[in-house]
Protein backbone atom coordinates (compact mmCIF):
# COMPACT_ATOMS: atom_id res chain seq x y z
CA UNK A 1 -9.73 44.01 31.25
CA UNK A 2 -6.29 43.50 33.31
CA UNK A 3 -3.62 42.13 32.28
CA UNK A 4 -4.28 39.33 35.27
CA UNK A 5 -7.97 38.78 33.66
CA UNK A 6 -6.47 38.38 29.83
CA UNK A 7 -4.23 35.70 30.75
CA UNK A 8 -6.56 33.84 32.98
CA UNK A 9 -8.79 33.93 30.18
CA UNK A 10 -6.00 32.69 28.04
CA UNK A 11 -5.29 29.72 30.38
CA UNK A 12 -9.27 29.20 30.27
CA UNK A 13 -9.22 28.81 26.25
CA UNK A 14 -6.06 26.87 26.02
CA UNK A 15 -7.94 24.34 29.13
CA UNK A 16 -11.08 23.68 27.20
CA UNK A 17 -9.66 23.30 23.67
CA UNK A 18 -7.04 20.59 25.15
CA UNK A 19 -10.50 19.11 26.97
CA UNK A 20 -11.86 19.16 23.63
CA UNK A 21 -9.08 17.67 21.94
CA UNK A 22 -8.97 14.66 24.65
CA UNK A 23 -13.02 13.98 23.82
CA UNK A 24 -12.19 14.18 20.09
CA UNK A 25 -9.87 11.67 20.56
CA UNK A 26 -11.51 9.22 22.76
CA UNK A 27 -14.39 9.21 20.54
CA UNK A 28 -12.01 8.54 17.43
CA UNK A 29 -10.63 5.91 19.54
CA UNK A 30 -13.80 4.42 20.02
CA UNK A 31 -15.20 4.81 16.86
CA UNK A 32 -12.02 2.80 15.84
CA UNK A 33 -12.41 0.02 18.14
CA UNK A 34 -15.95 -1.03 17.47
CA UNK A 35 -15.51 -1.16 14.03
CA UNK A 36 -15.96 -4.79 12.97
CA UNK A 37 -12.65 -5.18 10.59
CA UNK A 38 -12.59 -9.13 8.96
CA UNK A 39 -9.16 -10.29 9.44
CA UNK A 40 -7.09 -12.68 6.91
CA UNK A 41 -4.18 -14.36 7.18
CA UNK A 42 -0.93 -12.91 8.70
CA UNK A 43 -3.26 -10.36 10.92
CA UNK A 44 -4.44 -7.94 7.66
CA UNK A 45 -7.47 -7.26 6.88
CA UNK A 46 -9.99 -9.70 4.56
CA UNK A 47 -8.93 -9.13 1.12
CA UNK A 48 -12.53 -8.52 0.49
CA UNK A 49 -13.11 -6.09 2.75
CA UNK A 50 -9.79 -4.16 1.67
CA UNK A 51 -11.68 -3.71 -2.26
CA UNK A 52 -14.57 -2.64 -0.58
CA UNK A 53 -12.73 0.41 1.21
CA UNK A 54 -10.80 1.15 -2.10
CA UNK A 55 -14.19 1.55 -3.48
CA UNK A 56 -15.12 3.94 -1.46
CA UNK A 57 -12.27 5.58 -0.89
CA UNK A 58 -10.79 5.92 -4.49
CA UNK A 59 -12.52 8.51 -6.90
CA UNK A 60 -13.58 7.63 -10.54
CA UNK A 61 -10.94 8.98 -12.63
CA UNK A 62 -9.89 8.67 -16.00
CA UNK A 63 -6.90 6.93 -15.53
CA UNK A 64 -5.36 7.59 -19.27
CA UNK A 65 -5.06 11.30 -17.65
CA UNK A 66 -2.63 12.46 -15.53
CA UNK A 67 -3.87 13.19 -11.74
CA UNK A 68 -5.72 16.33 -10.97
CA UNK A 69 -3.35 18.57 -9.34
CA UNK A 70 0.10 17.20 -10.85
CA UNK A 71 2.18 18.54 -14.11
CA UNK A 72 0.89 16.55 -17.05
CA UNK A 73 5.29 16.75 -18.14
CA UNK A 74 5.95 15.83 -14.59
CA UNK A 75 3.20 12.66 -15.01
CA UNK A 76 4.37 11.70 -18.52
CA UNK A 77 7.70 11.72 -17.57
CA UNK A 78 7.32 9.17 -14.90
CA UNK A 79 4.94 6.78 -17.20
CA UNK A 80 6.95 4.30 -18.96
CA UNK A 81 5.84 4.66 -22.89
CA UNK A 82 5.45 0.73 -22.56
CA UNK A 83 3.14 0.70 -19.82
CA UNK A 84 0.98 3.71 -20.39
CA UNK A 85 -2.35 3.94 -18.24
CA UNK A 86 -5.74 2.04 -19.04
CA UNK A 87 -8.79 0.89 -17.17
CA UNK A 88 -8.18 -2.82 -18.79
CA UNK A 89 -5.02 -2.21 -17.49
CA UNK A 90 -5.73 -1.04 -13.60
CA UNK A 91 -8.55 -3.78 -13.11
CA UNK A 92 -5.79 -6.49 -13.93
CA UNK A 93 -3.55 -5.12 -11.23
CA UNK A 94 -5.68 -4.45 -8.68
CA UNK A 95 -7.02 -7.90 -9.26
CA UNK A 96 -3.14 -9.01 -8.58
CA UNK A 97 -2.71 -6.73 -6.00
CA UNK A 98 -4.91 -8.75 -4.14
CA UNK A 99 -4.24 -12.50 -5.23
CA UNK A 100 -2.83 -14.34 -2.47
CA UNK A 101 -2.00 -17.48 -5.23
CA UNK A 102 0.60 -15.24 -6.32
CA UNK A 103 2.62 -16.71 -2.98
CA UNK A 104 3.69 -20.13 -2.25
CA UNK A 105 1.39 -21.22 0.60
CA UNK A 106 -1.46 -18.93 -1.25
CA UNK A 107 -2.02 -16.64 2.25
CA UNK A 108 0.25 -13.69 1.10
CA UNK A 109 -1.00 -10.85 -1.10
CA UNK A 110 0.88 -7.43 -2.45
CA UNK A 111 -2.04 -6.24 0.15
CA UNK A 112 -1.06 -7.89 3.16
CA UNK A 113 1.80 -6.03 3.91
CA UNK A 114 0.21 -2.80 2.32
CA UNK A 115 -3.60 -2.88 3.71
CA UNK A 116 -5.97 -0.39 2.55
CA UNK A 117 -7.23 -0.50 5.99
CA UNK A 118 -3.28 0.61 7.56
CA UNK A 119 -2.67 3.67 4.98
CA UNK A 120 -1.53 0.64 2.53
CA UNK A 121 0.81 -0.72 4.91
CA UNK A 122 0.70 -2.98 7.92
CA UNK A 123 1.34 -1.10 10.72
CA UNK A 124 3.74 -3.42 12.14
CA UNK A 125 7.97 -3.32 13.06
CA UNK A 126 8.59 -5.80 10.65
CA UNK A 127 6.51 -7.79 7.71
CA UNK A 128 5.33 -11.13 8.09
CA UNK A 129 5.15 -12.89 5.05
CA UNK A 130 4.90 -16.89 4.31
CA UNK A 131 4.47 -19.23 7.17
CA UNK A 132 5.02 -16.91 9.38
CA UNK A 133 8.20 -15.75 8.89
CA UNK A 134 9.10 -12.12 9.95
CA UNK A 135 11.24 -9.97 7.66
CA UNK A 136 14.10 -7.08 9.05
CA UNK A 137 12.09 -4.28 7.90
CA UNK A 138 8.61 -2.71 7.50
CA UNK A 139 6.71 -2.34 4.63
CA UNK A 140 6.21 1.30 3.10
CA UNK A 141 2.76 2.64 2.09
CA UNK A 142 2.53 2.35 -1.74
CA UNK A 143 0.88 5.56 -1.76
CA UNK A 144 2.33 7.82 -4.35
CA UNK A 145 4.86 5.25 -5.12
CA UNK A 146 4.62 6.12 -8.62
CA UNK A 147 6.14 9.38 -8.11
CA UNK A 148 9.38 7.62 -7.10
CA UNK A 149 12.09 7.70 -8.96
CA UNK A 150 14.11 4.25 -6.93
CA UNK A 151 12.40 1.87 -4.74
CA UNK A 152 13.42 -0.02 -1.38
CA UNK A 153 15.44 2.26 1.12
CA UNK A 154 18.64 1.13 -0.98
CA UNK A 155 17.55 2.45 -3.85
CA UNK A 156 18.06 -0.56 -5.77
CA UNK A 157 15.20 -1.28 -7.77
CA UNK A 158 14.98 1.13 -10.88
CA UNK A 159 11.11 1.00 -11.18
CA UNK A 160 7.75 0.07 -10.35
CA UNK A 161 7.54 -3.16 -12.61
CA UNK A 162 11.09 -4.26 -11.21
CA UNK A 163 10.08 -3.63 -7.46
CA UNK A 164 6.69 -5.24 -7.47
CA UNK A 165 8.16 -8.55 -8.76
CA UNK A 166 10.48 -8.34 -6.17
CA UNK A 167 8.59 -9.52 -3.05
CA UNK A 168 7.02 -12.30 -5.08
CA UNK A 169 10.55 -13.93 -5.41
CA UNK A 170 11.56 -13.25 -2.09
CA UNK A 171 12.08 -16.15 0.39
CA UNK A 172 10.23 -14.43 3.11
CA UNK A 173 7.80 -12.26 1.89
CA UNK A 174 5.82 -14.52 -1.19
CA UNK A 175 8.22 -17.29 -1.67
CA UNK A 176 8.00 -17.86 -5.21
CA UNK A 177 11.97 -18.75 -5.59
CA UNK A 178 12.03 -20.33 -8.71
CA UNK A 179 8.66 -18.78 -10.39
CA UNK A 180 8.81 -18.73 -13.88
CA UNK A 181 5.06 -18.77 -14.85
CA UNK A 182 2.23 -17.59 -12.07
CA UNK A 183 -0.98 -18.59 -12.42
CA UNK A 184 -2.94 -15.02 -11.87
CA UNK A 185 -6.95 -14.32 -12.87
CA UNK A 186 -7.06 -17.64 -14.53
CA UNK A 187 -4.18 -17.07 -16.59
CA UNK A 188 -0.09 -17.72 -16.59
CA UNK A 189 1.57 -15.14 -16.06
CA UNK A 190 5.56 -14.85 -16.86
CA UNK A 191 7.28 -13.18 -13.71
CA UNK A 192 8.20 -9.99 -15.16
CA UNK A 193 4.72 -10.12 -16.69
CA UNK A 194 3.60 -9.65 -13.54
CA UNK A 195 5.68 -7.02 -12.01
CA UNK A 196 4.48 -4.81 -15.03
CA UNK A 197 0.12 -5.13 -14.50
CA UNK A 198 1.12 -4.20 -10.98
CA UNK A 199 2.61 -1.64 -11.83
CA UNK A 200 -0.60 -0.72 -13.39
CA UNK A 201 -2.59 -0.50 -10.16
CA UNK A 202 -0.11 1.10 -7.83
CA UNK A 203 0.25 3.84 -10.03
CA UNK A 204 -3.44 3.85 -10.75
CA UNK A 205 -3.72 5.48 -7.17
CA UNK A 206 -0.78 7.39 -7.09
CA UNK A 207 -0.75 5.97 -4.04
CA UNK A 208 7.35 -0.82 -2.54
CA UNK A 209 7.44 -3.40 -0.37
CA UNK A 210 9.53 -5.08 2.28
CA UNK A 211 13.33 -4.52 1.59
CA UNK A 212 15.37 -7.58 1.37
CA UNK A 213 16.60 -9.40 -1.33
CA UNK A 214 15.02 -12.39 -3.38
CA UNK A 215 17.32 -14.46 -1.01
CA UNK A 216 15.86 -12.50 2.37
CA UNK A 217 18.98 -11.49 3.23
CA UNK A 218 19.36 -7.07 3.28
């Protein structure tokens, strides 16, 4: 074969796998498009239909061992010895993690701005949180947020339990200014009560939220 032929047939290969490529992504497109998502408040996805893709997304694990794959030092290092790992206490934050009542108009959830549907975030420029008000920055996946050592792009939350009180208190996001006690799976919860069973959950699957201050200011 010539020279001439190998490169035509070069330019052939490099043709049909971009053709191929284009197809794939129409039909991922469309595949996308005319799936039938149920939408809640604030544009996310139903908060039932966000457990049922956790379901099936989310492996049974034993939860009071550290993640397949990752140091068991590295793991224990990063698990506070007053918050260590249990179902009892992943069930209680995911049940959190999804309780709009936890914000002051009851339409705004931890999963609103981090949908299971969206890679556990929203997808959007900035967060919406309670009647409608838009925040001045997005809201990160929670993902492997567990593995962080600060949270917010300032760095100034020192853990998981003191970031995922945070939005709850925050005039835009949850609006809970003055909460003291939260009412949360038929029980009061104190505030930093809270922060601490979501904890639970978030670092249940290893993979936090938008970053202003209780105030909404940056």
């Amino acid at each position: 074969m010539t020279a001439k032929c190998r490169l035509e047939s070069r330019w052939i290969i490099l043709l049909l796998f971009c053709v191929m490529g284009v197809i794939g992504l129409s039909f991922a497109s469309q595949a996308k498009e005319s799936r039938d998502i149920p939408l809640g408040p604030h544009g996310a996805a139903s908060m039932e239909f966000q457990q049922e893709e956790l379901n099936s997304i989310m492996a049974a694990v034993d939860v009071t061992e550290p993640p397949k794959g990752l140091d068991p030092v590295i793991w224990e290092a990063f698990v506070p010895e007053d918050n260590t790992m249990t179902p009892e206490r992943v069930a209680l934050g995911r049940r959190l993690y999804f309780d709009p009542r936890l914000s002051r108009d009851g339409t705004v959830s931890c999963a609103t701005c981090h949908d299971v549907t969206r890679g556990f975030t929203d997808q959007r420029k900035v967060s919406e949180g309670i009647e409608g008000q838009l925040g001045r920055r997005n809201a990160p996946t929670t993902l492997n947020v567990a593995l962080l050592q600060t949270l917010f792009l300032d760095g100034r939350s020192p853990s998981l339990e003191h970031q995922a009180r945070m939005p709850i208190v925050n005039a835009i996001e949850m609006g809970m200014l003055a909460a003291r006690n939260l009412l949360g799976g038929g029980r009061l919860h104190d505030i930093e009560k809270v922060g601490t069973e979501q904890g639970y959950l978030e670092r249940g699957y290893l993979g936090g939220d938008q970053d202003q201050r209780p105030d909404g200011s940056l």
